[in-house]
N, C-alpha and C. Protein backbone atom coordinates (compact mmCIF):
# COMPACT_ATOMS: atom_id res chain seq x y z
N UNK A 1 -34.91 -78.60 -39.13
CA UNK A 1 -35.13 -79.71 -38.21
C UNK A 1 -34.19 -80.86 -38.60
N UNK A 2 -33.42 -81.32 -37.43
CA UNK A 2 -33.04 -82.48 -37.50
C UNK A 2 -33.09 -83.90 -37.35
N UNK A 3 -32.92 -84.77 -38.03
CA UNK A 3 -33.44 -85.81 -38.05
C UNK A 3 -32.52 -86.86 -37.88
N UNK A 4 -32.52 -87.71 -36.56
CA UNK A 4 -31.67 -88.57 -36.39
C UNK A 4 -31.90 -89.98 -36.79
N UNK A 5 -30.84 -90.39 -37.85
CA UNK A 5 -31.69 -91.30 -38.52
C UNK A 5 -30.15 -92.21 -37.65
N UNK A 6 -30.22 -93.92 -38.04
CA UNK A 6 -32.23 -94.85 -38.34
C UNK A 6 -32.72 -94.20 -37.41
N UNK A 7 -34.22 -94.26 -37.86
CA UNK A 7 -35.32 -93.91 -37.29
C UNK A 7 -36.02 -95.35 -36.44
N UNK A 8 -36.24 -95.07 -35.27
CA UNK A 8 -36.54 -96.45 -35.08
C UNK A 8 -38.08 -97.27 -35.38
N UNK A 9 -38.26 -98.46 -35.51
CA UNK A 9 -39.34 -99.29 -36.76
C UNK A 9 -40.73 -98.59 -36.69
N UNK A 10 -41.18 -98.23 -34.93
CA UNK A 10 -41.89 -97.46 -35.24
C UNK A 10 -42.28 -95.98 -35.90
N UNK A 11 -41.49 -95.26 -36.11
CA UNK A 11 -41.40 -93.87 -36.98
C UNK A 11 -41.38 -94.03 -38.11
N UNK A 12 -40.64 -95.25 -39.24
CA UNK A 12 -40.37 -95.56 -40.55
C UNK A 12 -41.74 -95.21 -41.20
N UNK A 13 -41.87 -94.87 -42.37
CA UNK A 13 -42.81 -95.16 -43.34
C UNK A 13 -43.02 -96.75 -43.56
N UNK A 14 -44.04 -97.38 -43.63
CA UNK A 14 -44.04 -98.40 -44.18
C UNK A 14 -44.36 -98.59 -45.77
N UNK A 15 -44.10 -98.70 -46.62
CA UNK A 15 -43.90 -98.72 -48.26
C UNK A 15 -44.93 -100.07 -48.28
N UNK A 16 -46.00 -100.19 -48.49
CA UNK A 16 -46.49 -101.54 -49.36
C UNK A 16 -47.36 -101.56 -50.58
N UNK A 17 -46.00 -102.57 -51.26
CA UNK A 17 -46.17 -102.51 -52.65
C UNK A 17 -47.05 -104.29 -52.84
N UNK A 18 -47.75 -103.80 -53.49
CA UNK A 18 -48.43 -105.42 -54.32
C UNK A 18 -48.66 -105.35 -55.61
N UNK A 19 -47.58 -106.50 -55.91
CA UNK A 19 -47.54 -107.25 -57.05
C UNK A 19 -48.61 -107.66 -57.61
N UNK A 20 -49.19 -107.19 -58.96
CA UNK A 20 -50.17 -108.13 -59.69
C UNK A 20 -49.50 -109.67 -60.16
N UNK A 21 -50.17 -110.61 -60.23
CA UNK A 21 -49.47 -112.07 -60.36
C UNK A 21 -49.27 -111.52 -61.85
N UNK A 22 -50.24 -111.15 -62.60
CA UNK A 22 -50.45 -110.76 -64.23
C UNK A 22 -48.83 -109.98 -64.76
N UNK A 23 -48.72 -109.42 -64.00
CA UNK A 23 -47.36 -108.91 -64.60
C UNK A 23 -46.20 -109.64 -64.50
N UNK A 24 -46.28 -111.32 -64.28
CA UNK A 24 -45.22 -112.21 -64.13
C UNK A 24 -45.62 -112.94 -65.34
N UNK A 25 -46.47 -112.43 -66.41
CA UNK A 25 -47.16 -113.05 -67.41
C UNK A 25 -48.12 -114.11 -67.31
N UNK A 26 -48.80 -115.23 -68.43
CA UNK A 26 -49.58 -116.12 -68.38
C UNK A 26 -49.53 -116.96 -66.90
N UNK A 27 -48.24 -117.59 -66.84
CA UNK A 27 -48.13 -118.21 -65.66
C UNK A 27 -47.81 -117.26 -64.08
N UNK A 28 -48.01 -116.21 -64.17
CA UNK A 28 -47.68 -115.32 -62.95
C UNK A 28 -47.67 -115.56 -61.54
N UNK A 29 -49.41 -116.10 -61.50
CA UNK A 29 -50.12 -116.92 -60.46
C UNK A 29 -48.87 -118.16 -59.78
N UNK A 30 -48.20 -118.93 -59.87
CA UNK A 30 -47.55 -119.67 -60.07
C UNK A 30 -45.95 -119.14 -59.76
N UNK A 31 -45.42 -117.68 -59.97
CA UNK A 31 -44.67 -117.85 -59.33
C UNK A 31 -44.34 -115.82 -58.42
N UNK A 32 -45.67 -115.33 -58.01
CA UNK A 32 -45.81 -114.37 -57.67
C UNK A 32 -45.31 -114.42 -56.05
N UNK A 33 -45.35 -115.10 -55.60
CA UNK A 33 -45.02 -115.00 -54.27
C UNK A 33 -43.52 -115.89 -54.15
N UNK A 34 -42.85 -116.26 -54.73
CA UNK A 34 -41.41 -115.93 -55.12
C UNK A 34 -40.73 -115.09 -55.59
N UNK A 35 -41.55 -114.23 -56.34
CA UNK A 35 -40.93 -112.97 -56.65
C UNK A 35 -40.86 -112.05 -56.12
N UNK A 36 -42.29 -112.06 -54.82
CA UNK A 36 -42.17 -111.36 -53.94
C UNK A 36 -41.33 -111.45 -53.01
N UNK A 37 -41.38 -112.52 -52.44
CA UNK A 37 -40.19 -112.71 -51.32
C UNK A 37 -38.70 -112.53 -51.94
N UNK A 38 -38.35 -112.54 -53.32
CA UNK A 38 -37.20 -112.03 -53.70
C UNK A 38 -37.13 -110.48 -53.81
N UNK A 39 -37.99 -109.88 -54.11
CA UNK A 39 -38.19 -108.49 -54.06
C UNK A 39 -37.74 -107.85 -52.82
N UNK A 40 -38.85 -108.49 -51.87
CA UNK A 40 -38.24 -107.92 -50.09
C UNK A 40 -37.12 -108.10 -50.04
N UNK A 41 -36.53 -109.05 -50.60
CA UNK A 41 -34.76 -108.99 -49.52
C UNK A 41 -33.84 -108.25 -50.33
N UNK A 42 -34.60 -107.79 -51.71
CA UNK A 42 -33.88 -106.85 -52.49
C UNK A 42 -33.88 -105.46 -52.06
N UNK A 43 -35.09 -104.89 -52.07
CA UNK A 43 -35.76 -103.79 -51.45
C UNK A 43 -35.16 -103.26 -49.93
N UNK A 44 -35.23 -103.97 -48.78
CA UNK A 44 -35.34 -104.26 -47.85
C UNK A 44 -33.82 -103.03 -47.35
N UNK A 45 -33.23 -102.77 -48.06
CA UNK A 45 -32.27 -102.20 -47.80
C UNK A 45 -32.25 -100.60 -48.67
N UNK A 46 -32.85 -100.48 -49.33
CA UNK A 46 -33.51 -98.94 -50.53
C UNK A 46 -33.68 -98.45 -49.31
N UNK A 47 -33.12 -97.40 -49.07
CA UNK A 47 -33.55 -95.86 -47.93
C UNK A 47 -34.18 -96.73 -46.61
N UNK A 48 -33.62 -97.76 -46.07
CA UNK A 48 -33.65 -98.79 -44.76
C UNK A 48 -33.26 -97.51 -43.63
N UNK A 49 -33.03 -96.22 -43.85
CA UNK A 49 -32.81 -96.08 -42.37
C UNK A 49 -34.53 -95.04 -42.26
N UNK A 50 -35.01 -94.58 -43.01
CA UNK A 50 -36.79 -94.63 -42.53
C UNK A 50 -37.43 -95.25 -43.32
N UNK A 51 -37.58 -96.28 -44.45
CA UNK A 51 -38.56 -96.89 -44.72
C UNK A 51 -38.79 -98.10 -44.45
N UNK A 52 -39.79 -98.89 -44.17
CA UNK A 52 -39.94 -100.45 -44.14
C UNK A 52 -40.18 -100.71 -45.32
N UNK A 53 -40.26 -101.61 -45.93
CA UNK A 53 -41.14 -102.15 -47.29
C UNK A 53 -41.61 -103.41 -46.98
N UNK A 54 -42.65 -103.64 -47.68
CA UNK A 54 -43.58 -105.07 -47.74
C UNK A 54 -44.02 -105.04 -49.13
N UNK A 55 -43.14 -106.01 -49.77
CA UNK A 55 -43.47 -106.16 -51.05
C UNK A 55 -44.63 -107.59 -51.13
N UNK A 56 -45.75 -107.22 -51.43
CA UNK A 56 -46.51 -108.84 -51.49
C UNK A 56 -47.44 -109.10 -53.09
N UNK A 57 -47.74 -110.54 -52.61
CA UNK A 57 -48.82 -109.92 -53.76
C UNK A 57 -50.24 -109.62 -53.40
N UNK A 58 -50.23 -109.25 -54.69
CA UNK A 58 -52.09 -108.52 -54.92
C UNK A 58 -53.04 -109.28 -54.74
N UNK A 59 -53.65 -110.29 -54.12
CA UNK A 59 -54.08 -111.24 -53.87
C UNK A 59 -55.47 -110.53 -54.26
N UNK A 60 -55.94 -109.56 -53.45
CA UNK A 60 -57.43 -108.92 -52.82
C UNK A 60 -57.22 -107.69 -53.53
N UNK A 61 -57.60 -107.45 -54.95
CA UNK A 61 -57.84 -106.22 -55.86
C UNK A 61 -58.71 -105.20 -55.74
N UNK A 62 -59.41 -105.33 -54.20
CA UNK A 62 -59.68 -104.16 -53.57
C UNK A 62 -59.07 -103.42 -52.72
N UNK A 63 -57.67 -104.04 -52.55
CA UNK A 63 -56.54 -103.30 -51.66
C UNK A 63 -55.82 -102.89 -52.72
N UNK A 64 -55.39 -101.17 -52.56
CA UNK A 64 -54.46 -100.46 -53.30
C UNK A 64 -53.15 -101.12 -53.46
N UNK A 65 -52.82 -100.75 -54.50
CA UNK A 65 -51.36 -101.47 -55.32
C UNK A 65 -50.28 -100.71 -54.41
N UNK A 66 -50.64 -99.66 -54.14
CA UNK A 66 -49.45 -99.07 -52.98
C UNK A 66 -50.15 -98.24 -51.80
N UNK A 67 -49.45 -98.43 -50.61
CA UNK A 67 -49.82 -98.25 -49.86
C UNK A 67 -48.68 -97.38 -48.51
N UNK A 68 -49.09 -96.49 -47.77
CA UNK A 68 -48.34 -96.17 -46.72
C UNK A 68 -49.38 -96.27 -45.50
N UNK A 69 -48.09 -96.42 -44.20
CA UNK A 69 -48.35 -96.73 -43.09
C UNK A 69 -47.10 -96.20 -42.30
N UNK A 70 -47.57 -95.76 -40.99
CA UNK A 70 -47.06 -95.63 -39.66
C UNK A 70 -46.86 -96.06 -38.57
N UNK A 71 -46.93 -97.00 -38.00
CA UNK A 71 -47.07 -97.83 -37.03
C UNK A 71 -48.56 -98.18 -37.05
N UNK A 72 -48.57 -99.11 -38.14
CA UNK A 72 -49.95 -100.02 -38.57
C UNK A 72 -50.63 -99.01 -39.05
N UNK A 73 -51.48 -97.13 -38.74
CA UNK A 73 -51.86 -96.49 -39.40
C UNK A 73 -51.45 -96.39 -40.53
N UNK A 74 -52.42 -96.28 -41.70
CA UNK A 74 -52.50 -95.33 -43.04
C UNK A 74 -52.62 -94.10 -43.54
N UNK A 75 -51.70 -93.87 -43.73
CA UNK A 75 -51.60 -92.57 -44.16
C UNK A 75 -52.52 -92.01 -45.75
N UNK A 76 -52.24 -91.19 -46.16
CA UNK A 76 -52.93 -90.23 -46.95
C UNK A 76 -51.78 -90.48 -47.92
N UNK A 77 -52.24 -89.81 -49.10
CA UNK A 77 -51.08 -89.61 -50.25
C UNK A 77 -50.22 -87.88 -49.52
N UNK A 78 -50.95 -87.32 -48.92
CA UNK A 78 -50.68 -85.82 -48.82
C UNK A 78 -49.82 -86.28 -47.77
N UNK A 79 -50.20 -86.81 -46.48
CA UNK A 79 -49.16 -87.41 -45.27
C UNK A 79 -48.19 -88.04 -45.60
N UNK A 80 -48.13 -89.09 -46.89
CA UNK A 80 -46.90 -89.73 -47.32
C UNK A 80 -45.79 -88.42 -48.01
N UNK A 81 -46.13 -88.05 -48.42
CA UNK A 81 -46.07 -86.62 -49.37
C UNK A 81 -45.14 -85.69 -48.03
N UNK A 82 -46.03 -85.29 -47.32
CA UNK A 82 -44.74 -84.27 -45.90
C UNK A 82 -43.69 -85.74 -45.35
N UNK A 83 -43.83 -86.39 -44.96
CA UNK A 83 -43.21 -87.29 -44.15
C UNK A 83 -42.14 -87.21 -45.81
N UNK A 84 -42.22 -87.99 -46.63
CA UNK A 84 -41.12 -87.86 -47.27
C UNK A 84 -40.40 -86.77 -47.87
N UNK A 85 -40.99 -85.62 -47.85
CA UNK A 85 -40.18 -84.77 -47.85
C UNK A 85 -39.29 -84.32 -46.80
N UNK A 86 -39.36 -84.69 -45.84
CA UNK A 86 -38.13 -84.51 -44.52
C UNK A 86 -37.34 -85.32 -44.93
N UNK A 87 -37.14 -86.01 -46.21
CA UNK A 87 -35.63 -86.85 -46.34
C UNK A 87 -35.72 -86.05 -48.07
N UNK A 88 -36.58 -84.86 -48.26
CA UNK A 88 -35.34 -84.66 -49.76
C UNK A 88 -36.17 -85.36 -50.73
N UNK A 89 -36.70 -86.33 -50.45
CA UNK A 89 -38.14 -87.05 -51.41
C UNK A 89 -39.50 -86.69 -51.68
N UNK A 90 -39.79 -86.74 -53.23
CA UNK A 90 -41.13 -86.93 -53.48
C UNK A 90 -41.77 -87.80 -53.68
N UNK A 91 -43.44 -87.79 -53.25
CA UNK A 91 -43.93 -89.22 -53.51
C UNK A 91 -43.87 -89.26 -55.25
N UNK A 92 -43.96 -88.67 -56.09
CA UNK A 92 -44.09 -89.06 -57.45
C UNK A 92 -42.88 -89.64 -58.04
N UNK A 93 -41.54 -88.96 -57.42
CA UNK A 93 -40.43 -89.71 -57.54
C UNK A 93 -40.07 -90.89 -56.94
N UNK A 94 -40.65 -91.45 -55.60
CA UNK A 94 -40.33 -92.29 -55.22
C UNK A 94 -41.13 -93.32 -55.50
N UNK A 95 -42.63 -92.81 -55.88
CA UNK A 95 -43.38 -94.16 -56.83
C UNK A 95 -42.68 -94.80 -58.49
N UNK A 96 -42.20 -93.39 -59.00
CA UNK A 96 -41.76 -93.67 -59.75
C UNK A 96 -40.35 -94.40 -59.98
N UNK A 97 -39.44 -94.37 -59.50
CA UNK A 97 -38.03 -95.12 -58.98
C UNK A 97 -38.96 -96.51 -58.46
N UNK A 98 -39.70 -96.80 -57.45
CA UNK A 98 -40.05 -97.90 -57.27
C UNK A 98 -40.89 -98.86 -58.21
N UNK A 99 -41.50 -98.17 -59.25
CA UNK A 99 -41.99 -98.82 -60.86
C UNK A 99 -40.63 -99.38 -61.55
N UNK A 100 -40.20 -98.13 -61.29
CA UNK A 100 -38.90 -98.76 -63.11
C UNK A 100 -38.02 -100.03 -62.05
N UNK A 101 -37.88 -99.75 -60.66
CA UNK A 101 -37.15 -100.66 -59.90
C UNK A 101 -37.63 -101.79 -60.23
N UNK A 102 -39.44 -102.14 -59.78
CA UNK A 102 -40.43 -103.60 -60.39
C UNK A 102 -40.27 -103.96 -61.62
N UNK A 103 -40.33 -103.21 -62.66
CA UNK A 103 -40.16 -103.29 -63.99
C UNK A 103 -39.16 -104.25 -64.16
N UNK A 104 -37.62 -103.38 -63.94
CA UNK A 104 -36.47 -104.53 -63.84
C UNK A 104 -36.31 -105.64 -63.56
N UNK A 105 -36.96 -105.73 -62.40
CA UNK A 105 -36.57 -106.91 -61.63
C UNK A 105 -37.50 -107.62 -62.34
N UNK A 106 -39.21 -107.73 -62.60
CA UNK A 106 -39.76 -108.37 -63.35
C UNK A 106 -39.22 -108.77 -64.66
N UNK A 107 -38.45 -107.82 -65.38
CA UNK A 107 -37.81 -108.47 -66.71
C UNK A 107 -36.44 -109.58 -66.30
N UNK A 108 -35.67 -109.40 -65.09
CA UNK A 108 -34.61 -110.09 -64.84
C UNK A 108 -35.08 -111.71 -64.28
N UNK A 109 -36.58 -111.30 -63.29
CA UNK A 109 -36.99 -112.56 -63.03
C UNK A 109 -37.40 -113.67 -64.10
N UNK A 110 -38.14 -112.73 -65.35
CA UNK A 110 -38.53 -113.21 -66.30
C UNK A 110 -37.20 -113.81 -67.96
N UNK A 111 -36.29 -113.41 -67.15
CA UNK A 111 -35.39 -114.11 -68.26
C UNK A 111 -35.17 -112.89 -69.28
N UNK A 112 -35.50 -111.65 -69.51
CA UNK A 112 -35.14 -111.03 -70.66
C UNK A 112 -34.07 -110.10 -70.50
């Protein structure tokens, strides 16, 4: 099957990631939603011809730290799982690339 990419906004995966403030350290709270909005315009372009991303923060710690969506639906880990495999991706790889990606950028935001 072929796949004519970009895909247009409605077909994309939507990727949403939330930031704990805690992992910006003591003062996190304070500058978590700058880091987020620097994140998105970083992100925003990673595999842009099917994914969206919404990097925010974790505000409400009863909403999952990651999340997929379809045109506003939620998907499953198993549905994220087929859908990204039609581009060659796994979800364990692509959670994982998107950790060490946060990681970085958290140590670069943070000065080390």
């Amino acid at each position: 099957m072929t796949i004519k990419l970009p895909l247009p906004q409605e077909k994309k995966l939507t990727m949403i990631f939330r930031v704990e403030a805690g992992c910006l350290g003591p003062e996190g709270a304070r500058h978590i939603d700058d880091f987020c909005t620097k994140m998105q315009k970083e992100f925003i372009v990673i595999d842009a011809d099917f994914i969206h991303w919404e990097i925010t923060p974790r505000h409400d710690k009863s909403l999952p730290e990651m999340q997929y969506q379809i045109n506003n639906k939620t998907l499953s880990n198993d549905q994220a799982k087929k859908y990204l495999s039609l581009f060659g991706k796994t979800l364990h790889e692509f959670e994982e690339h998107l950790n060490q990606k946060i990681g970085l950028a958290i140590a670069q935001y943070m000065g080390y």
